[in-house]
N, C-alpha and C. Protein backbone atom coordinates (compact mmCIF):
# COMPACT_ATOMS: atom_id res chain seq x y z
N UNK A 1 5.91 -15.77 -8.57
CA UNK A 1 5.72 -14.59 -7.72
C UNK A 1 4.59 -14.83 -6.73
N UNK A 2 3.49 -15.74 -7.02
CA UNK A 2 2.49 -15.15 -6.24
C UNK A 2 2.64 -16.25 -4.98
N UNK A 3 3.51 -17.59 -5.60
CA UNK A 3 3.40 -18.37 -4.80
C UNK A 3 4.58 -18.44 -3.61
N UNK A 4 5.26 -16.91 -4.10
CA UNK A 4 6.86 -16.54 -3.62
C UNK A 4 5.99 -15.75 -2.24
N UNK A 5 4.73 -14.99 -3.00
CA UNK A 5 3.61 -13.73 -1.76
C UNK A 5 3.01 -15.01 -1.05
N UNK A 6 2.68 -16.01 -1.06
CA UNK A 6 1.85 -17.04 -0.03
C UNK A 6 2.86 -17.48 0.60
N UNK A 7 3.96 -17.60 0.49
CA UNK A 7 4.94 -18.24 1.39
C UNK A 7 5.10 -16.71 2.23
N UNK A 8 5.64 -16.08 1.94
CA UNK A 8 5.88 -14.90 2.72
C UNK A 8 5.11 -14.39 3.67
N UNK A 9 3.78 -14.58 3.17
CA UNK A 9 2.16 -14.45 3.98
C UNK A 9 2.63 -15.40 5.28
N UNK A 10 2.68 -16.73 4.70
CA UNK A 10 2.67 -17.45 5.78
C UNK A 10 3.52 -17.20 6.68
N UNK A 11 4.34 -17.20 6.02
CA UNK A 11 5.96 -16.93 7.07
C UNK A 11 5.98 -15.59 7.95
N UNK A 12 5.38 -14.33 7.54
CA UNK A 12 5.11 -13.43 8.42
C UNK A 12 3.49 -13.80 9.25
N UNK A 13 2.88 -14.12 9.00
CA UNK A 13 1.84 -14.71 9.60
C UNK A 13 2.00 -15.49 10.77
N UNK A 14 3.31 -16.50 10.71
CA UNK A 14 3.45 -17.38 11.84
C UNK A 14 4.58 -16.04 12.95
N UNK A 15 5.47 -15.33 12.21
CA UNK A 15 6.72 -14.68 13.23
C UNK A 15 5.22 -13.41 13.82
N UNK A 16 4.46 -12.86 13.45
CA UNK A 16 3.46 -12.35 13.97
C UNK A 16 2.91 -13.06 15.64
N UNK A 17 2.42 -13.95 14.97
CA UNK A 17 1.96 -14.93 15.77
C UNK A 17 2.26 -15.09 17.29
N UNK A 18 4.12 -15.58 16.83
CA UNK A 18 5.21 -15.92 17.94
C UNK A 18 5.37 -14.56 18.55
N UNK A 19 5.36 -13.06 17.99
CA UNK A 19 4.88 -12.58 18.94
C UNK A 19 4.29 -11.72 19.24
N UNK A 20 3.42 -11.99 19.05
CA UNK A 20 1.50 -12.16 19.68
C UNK A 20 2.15 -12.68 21.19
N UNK A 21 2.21 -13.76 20.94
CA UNK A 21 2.17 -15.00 21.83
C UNK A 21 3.40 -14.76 22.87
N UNK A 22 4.33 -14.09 22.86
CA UNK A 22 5.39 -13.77 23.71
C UNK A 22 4.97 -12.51 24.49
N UNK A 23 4.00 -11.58 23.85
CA UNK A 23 3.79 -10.70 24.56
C UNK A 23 2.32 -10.24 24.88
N UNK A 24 1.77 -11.96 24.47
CA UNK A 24 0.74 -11.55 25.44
C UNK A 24 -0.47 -11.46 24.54
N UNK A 25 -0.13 -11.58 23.52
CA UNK A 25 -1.70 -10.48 22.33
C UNK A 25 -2.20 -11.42 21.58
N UNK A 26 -3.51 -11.19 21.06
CA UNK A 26 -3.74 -12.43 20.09
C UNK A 26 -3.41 -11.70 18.40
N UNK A 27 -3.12 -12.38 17.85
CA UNK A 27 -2.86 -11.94 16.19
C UNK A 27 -3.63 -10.24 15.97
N UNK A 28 -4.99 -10.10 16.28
CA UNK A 28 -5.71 -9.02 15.64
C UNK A 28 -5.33 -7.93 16.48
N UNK A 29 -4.81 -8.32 18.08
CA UNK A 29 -4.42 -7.10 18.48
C UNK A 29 -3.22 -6.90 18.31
N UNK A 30 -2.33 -7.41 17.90
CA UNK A 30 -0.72 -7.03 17.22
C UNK A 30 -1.32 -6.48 15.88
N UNK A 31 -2.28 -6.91 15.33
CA UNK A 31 -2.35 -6.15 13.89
C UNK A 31 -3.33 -5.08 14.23
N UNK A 32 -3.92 -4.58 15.35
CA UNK A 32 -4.73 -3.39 15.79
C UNK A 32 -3.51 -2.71 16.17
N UNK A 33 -2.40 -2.56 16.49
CA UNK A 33 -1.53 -2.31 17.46
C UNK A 33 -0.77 -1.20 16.74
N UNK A 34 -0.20 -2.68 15.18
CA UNK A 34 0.27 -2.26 14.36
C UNK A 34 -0.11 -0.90 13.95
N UNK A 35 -1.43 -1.25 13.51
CA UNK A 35 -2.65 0.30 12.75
C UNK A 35 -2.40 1.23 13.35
N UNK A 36 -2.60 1.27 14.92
CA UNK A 36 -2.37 2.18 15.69
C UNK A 36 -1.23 2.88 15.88
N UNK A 37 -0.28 2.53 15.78
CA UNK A 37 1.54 2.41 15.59
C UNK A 37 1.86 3.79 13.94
N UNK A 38 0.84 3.03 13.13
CA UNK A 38 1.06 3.51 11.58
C UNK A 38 0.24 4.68 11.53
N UNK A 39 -0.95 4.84 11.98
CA UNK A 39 -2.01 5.83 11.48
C UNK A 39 -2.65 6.20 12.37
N UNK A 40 -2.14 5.87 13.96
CA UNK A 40 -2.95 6.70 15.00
C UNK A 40 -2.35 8.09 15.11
N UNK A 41 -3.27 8.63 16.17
CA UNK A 41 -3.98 8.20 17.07
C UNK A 41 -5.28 7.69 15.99
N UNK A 42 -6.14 6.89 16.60
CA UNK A 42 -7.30 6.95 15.75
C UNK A 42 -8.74 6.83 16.65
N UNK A 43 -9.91 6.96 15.72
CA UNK A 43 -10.93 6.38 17.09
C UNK A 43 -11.62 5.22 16.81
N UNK A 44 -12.00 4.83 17.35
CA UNK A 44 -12.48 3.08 17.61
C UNK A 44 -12.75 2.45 16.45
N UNK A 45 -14.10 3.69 15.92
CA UNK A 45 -15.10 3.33 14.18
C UNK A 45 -13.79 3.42 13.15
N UNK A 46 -12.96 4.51 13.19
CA UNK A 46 -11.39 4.23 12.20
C UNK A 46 -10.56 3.16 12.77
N UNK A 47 -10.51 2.54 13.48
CA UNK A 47 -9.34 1.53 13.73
C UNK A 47 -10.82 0.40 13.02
N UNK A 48 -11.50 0.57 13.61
CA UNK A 48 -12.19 -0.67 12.99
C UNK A 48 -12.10 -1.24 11.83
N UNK A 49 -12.61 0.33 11.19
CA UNK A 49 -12.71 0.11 9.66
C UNK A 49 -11.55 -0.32 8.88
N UNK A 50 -10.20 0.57 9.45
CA UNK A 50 -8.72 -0.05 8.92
C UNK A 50 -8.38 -1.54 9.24
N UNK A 51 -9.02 -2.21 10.06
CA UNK A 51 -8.16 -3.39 10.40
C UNK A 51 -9.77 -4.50 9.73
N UNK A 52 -11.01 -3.95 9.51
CA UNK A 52 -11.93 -5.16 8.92
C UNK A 52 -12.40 -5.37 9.71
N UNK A 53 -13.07 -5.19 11.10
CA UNK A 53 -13.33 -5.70 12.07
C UNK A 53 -14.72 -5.05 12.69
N UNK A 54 -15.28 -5.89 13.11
CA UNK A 54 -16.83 -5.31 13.91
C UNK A 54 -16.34 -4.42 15.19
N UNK A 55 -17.23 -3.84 15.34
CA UNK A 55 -16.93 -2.71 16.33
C UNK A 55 -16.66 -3.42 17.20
N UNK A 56 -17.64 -4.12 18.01
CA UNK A 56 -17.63 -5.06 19.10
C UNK A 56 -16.88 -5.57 19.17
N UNK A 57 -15.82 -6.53 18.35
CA UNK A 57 -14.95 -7.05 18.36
C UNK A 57 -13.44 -5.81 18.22
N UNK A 58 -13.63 -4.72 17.95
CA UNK A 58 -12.83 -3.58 18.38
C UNK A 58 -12.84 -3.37 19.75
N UNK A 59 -13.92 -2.97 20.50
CA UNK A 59 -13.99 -3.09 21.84
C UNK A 59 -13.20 -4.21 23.12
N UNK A 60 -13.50 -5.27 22.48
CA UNK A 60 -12.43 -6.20 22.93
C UNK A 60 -11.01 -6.18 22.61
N UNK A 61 -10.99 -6.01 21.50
CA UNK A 61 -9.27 -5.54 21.25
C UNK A 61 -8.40 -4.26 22.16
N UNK A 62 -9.27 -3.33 21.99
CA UNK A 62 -9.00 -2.31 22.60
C UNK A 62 -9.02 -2.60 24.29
N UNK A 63 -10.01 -2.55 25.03
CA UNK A 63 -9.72 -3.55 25.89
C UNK A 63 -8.39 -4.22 26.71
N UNK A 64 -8.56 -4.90 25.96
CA UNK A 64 -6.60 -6.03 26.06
C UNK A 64 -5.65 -5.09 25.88
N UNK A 65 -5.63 -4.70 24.85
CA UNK A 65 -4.46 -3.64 25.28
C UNK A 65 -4.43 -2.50 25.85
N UNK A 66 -5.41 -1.98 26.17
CA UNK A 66 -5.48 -1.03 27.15
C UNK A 66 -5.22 -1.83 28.63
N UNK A 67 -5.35 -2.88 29.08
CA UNK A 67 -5.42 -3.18 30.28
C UNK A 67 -3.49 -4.02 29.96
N UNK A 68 -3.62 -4.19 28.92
CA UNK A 68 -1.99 -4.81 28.77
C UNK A 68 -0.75 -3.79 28.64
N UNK A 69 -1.22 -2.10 28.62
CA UNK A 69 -0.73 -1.27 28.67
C UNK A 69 0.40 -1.23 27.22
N UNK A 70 -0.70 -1.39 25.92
CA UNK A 70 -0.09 -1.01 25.05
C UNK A 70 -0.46 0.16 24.43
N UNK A 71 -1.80 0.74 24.73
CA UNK A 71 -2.91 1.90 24.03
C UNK A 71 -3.22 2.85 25.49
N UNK A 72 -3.03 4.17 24.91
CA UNK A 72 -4.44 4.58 25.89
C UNK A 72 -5.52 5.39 24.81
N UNK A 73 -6.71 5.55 25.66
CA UNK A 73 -7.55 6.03 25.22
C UNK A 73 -7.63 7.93 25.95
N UNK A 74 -7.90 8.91 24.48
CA UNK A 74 -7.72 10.07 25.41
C UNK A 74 -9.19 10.77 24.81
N UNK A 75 -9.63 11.68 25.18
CA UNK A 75 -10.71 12.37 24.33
C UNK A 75 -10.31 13.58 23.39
N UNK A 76 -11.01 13.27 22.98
CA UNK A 76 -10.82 13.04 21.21
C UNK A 76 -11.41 14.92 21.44
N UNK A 77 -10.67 16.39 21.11
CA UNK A 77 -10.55 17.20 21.29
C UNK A 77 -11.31 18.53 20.62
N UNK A 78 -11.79 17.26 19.59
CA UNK A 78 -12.84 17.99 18.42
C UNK A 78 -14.24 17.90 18.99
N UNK A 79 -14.38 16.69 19.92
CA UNK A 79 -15.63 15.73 20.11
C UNK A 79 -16.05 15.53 21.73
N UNK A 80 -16.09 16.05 22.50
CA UNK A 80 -15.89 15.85 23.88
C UNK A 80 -16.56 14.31 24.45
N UNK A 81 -17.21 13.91 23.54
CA UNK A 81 -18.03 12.89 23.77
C UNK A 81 -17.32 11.60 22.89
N UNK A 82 -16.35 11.86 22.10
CA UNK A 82 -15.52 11.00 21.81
C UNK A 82 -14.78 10.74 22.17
N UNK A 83 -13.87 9.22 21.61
CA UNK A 83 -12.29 8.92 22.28
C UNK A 83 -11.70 8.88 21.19
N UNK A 84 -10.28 9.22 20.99
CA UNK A 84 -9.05 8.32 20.35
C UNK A 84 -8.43 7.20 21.14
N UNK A 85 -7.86 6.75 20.32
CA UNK A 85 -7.17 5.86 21.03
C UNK A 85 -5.47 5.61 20.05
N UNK A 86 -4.40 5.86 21.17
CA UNK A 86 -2.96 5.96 20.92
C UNK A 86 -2.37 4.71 21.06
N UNK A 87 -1.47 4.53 20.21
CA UNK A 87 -0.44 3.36 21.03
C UNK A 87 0.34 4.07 21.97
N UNK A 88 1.33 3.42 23.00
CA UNK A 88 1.69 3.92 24.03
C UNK A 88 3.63 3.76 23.39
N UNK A 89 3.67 4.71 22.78
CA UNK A 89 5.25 4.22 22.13
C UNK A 89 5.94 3.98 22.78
N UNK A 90 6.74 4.32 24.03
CA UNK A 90 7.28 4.09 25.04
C UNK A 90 7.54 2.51 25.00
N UNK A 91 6.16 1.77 24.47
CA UNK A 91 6.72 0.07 24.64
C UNK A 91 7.04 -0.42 23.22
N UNK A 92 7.37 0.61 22.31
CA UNK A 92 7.83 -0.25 20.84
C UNK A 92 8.69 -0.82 20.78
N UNK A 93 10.03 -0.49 21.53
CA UNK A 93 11.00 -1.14 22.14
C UNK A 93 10.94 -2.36 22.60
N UNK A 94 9.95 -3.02 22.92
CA UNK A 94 9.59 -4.74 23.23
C UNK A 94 9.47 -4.88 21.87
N UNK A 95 8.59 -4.37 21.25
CA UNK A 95 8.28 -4.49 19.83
C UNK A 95 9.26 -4.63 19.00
N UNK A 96 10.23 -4.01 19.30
CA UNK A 96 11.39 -4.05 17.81
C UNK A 96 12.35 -4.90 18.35
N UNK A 97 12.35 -5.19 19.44
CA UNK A 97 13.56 -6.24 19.82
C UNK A 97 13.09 -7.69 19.22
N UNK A 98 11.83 -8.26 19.52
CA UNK A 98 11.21 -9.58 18.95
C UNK A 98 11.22 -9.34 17.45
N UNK A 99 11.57 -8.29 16.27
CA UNK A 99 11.45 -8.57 15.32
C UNK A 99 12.58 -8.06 14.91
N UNK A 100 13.82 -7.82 15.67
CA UNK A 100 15.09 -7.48 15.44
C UNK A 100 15.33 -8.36 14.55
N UNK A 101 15.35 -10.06 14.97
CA UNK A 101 15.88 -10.91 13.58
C UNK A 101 15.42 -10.70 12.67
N UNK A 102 14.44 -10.52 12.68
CA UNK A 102 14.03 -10.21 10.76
C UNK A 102 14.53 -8.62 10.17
N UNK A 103 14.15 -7.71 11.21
CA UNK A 103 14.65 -6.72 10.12
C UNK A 103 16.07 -6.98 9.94
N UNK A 104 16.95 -7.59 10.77
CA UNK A 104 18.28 -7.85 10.53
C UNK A 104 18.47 -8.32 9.31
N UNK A 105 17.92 -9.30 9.22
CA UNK A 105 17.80 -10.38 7.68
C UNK A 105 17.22 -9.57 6.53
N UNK A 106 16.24 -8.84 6.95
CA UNK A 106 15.73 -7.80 5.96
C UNK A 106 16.97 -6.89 5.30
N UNK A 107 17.77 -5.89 6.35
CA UNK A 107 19.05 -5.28 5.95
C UNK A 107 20.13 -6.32 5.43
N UNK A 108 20.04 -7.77 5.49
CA UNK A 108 21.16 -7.85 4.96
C UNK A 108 20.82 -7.88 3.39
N UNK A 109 19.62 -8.66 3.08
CA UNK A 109 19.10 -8.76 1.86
C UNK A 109 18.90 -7.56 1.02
N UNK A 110 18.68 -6.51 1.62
CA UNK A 110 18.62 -5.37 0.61
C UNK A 110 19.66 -4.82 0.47
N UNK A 111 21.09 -5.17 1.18
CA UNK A 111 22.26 -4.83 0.99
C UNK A 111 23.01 -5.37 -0.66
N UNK A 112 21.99 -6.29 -0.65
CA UNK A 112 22.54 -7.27 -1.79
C UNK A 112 21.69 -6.48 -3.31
N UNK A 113 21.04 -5.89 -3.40
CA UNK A 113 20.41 -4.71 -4.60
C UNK A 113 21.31 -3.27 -4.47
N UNK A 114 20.84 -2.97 -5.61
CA UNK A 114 21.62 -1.23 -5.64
C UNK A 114 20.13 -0.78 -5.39
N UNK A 115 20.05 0.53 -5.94
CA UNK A 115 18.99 1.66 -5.50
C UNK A 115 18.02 1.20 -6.38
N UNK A 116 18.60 1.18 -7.54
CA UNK A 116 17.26 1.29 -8.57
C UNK A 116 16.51 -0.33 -8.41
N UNK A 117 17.53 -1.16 -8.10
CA UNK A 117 16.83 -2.98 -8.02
C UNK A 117 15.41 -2.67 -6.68
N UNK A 118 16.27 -1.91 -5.44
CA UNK A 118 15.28 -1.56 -4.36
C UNK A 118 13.91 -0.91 -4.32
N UNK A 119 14.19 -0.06 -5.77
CA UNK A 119 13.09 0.85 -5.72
C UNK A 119 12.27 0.16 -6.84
N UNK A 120 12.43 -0.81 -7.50
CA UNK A 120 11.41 -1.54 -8.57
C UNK A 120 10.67 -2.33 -7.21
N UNK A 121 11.69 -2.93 -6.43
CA UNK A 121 11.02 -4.13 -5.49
C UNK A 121 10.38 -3.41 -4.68
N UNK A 122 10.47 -1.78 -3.93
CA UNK A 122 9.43 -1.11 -3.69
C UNK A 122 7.97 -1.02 -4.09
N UNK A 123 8.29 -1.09 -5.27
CA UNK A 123 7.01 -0.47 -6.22
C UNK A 123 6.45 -1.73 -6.54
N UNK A 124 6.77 -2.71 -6.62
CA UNK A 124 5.91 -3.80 -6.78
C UNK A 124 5.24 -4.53 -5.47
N UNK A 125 5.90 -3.81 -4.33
CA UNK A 125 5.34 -4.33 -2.98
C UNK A 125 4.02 -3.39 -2.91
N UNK A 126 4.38 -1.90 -3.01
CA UNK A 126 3.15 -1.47 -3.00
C UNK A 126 2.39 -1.37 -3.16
N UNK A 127 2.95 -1.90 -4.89
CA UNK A 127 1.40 -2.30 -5.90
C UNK A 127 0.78 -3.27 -5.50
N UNK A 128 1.64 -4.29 -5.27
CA UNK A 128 0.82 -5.62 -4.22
C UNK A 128 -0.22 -5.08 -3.24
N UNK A 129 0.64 -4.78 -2.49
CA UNK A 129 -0.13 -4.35 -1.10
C UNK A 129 -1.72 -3.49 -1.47
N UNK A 130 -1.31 -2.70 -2.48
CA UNK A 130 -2.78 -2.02 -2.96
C UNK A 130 -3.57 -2.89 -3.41
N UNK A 131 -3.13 -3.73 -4.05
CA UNK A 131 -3.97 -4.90 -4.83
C UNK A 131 -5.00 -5.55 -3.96
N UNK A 132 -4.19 -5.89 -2.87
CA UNK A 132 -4.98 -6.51 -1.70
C UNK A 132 -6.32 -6.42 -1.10
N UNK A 133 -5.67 -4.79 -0.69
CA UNK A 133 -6.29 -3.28 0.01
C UNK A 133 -7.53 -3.46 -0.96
N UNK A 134 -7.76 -3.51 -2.27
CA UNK A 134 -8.78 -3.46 -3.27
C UNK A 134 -9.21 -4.86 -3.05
N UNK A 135 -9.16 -5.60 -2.99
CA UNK A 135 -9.71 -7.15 -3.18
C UNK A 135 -10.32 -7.58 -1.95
N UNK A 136 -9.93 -6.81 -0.93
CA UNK A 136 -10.61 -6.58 0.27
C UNK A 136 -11.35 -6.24 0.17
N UNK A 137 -11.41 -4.85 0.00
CA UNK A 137 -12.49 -3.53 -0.59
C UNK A 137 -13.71 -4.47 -0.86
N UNK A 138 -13.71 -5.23 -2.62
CA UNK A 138 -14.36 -5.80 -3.41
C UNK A 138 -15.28 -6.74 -2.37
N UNK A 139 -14.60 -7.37 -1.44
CA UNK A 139 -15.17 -8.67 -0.93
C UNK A 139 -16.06 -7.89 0.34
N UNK A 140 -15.72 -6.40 0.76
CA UNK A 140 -16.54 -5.97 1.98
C UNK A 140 -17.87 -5.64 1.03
N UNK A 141 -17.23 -5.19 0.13
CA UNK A 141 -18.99 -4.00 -0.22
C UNK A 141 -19.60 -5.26 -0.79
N UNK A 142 -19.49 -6.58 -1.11
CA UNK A 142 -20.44 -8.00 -1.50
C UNK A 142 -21.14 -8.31 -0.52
């Protein structure tokens, strides 16, 4: 299993990558993008904190895609002196076409489980994924 999760790492790690690299972004801002996509709008200090990253090096992310016209930044309505910052959905559509092959491959493979096979392999992704989320955790507050 775990060495089934390092291949998979890798293997989404590199199709990330490819496109990053087709559209322009480096890895952290496809995975800022992502965040933003999942749990925005957010503001700078929360995208930071979700993706692991120094502010400063948020600033630059944000940045790039604001000038690459994937984010905007609006003020933040609670805070007049704050920003959020949105993805611009309108372009997810670039987004889902470059990863059309995989979710394709994704639907065919889960075609091949019934409900209950899907929903164990659910629950062990999540538990993964939390696992992580914590081992992260562990290694920030050191």
């Amino acid at each position: 299993m775990k060495q089934g999760l390092r291949k998979l790492s890798a293997e989404l790690a590199l199709l990330n990558r490819k496109v990053g690299t087709r559209l322009g972004l480096k890895d952290v801002d496809l995975d800022c993008l992502d965040l933003l996509n999942a749990h925005g709008p957010l503001s700078p200090t929360a995208l930071a904190q979700r993706a692991g990253l120094h502010a400063a090096t948020t600033t630059g992310v944000l940045d790039r895609l604001e000038r690459a016209g994937w984010v905007a930044r609006d003020r933040d309505p609670t805070d007049r002196r704050a920003f959020l910052v949105r993805a611009l959905r309108e372009r997810n559509g670039e987004l889902l076409a470059l990863f059309a092959g995989m979710n394709s491959s994704v639907d065919r493979i889960c075609a091949d489980y019934d409900d209950a096979e899907l929903a164990l392999l659910a629950d062990f992704l999540r538990r993964t994924a939390d696992a992580g989320r914590l081992a992260t955790q562990d290694l920030s507050d050191k």
